[in-house]
Each structure stands twice: as C-alpha cells, then as structure tokens.
C-alpha atoms as a PDB file:
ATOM      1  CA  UNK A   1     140.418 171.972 -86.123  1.00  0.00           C
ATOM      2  CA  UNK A   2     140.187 175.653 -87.238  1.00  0.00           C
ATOM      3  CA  UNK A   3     137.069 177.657 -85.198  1.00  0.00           C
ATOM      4  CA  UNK A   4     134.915 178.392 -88.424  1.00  0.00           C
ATOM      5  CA  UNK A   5     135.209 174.442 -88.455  1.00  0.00           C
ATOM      6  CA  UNK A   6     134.200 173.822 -85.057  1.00  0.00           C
ATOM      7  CA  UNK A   7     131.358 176.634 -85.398  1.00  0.00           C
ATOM      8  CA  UNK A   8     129.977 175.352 -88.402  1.00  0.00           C
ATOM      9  CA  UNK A   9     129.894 171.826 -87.005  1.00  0.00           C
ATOM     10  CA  UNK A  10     128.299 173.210 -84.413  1.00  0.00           C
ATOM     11  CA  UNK A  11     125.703 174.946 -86.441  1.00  0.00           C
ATOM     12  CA  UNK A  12     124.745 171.656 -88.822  1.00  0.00           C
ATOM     13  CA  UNK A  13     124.427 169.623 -85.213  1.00  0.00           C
ATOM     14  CA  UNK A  14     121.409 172.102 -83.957  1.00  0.00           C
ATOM     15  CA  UNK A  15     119.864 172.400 -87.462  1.00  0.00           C
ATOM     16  CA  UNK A  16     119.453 168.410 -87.556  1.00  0.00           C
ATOM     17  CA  UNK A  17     118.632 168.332 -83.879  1.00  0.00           C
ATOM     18  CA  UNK A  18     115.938 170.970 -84.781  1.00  0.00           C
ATOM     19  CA  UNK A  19     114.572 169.524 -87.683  1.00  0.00           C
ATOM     20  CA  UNK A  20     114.381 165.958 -86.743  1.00  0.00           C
ATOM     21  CA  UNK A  21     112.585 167.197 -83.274  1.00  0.00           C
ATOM     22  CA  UNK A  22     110.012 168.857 -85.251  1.00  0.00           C
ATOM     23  CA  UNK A  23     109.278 166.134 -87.800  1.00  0.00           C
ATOM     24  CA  UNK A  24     108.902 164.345 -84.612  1.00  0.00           C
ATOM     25  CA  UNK A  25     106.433 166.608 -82.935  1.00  0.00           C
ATOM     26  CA  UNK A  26     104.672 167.371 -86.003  1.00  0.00           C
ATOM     27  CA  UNK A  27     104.234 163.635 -86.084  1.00  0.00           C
ATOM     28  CA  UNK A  28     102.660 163.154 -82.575  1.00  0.00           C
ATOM     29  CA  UNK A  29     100.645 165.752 -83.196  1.00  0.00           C
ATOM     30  CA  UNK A  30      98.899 164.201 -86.122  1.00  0.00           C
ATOM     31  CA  UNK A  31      96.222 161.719 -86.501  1.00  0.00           C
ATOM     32  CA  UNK A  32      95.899 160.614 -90.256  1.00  0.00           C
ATOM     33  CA  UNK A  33      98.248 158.834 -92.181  1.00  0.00           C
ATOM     34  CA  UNK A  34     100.226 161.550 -93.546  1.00  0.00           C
ATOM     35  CA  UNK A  35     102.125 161.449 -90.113  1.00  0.00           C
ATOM     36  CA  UNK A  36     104.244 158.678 -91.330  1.00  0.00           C
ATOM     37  CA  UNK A  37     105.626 160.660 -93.585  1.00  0.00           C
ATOM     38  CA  UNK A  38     106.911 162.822 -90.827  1.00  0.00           C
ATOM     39  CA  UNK A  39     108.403 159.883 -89.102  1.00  0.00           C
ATOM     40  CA  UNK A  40     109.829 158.791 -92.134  1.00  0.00           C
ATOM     41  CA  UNK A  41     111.482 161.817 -92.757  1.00  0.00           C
ATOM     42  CA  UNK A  42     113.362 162.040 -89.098  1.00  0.00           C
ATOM     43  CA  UNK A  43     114.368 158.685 -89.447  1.00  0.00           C
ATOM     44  CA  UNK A  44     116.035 159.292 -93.003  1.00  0.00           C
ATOM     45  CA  UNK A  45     117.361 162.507 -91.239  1.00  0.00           C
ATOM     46  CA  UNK A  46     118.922 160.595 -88.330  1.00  0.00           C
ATOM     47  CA  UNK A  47     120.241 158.435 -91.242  1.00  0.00           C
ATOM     48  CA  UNK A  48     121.527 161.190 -93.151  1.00  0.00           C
ATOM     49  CA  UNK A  49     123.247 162.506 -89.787  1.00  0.00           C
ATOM     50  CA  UNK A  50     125.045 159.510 -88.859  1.00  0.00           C
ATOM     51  CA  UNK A  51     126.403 159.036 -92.307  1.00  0.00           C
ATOM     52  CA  UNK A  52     127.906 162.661 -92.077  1.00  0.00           C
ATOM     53  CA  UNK A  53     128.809 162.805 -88.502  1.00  0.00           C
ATOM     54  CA  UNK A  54     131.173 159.830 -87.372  1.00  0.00           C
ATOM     55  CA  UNK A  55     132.262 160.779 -83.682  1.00  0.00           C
ATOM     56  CA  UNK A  56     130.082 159.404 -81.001  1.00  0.00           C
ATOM     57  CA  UNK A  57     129.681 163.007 -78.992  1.00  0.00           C
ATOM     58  CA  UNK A  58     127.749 164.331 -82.196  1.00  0.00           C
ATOM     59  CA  UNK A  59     125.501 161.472 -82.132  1.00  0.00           C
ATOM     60  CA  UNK A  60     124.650 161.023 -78.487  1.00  0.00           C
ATOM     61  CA  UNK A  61     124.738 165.239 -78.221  1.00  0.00           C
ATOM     62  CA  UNK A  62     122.385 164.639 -81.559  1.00  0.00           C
ATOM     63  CA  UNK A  63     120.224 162.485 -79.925  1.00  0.00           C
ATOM     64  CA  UNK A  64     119.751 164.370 -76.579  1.00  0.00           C
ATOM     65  CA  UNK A  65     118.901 167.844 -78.558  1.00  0.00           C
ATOM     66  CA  UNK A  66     116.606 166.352 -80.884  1.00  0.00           C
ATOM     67  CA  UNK A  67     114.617 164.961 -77.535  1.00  0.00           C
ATOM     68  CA  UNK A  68     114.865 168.805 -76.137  1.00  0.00           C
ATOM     69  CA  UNK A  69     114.073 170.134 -79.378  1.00  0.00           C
ATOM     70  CA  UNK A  70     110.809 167.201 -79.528  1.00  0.00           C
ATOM     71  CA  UNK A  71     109.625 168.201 -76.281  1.00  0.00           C
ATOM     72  CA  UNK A  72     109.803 172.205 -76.511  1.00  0.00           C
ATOM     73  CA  UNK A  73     108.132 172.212 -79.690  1.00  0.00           C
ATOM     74  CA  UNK A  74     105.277 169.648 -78.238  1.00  0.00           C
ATOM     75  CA  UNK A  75     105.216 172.458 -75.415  1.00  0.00           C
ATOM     76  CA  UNK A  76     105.297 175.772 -77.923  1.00  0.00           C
ATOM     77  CA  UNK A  77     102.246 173.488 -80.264  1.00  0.00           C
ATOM     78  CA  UNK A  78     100.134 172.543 -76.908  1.00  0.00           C
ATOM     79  CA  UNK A  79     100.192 176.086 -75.591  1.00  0.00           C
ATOM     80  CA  UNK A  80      99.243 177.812 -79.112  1.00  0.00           C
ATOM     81  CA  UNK A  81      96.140 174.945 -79.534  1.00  0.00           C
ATOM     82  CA  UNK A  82      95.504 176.056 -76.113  1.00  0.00           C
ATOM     83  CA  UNK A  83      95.269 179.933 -76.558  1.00  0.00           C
ATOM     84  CA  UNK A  84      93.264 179.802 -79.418  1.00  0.00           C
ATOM     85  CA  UNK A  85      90.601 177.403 -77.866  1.00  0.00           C
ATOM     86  CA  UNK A  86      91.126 174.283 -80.211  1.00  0.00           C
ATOM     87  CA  UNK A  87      92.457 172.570 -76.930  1.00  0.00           C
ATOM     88  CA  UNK A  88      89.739 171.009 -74.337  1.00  0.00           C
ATOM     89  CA  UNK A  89      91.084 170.422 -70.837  1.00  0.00           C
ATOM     90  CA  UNK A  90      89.481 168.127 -68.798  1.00  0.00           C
ATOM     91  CA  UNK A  91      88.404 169.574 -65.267  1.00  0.00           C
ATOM     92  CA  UNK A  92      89.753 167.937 -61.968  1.00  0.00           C
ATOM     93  CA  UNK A  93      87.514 166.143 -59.915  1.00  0.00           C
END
C-alpha cells in the first residue's frame, strides 16, 4: 500500500469517526423527536463504514474514535451551554 493510500485511509477513518460522534452527541443533546433522525443517521453512517471498510482494525479503531469523538463533543456542547448561562448546576449540599 502506497502512503497517499494509507493517508487517505487514514483521513476517511477520522471523518466517519467525527461525524458519527457528533450525530451522536447532537442526539443526546436533544429532547424532541427530531433526535432520531440523528441516531438514524450514525447508524446508516456506521453502515455505510462497514460496507467500505472490511479490515477489523478500521472498525474497532472506528468504533473507539467515534466514542472519543462522542464524548469531547458532549464536553465542548456542555461547557458552551455553560458559559452562556443556558446551563443550571445544581449546588452541593
């Protein structure tokens, strides 16, 4: 395998990792029923993935960005809420 290959494999791998973790935190993040669509949309991403990639290190290294990708997002979208007020925390005690 040539390295513009290997690079561009590469590339494709964190763009789906990327875009199915923010369908995903886009969908925990919202309460109607337009949400679904957001799941719906990682899963036939995730589909689309596995047709395309066949090796089983792109899907598990798939997999385990798309988590990373989920949670840092859920982070970046909690602390935003947070600065600009729309986010109540509860007070210990």
């Amino acid at each position: 395998m040539n390295e513009g290959s290997t690079f561009k494999r590469a590339l494709l791998l964190t763009a789906y990792s990327f875009a199915c973790g923010l369908l995903l935190a886009v969908f925990a993040q919202m309460d109607s029923l337009l949400r679904f669509a957001f799941s719906l949309g990682a899963l036939l991403l995730g589909i689309r993935f596995f047709r395309d990639f066949e090796s089983l290190r792109s899907r598990i290294t798939f997999i385990a960005l798309a988590i990373v990708f989920y949670v840092l997002i859920t982070i970046i979208i909690i602390m935003v809420l947070y600065a600009q007020g729309k986010l109540d925390i509860p007070e210990a005690g």
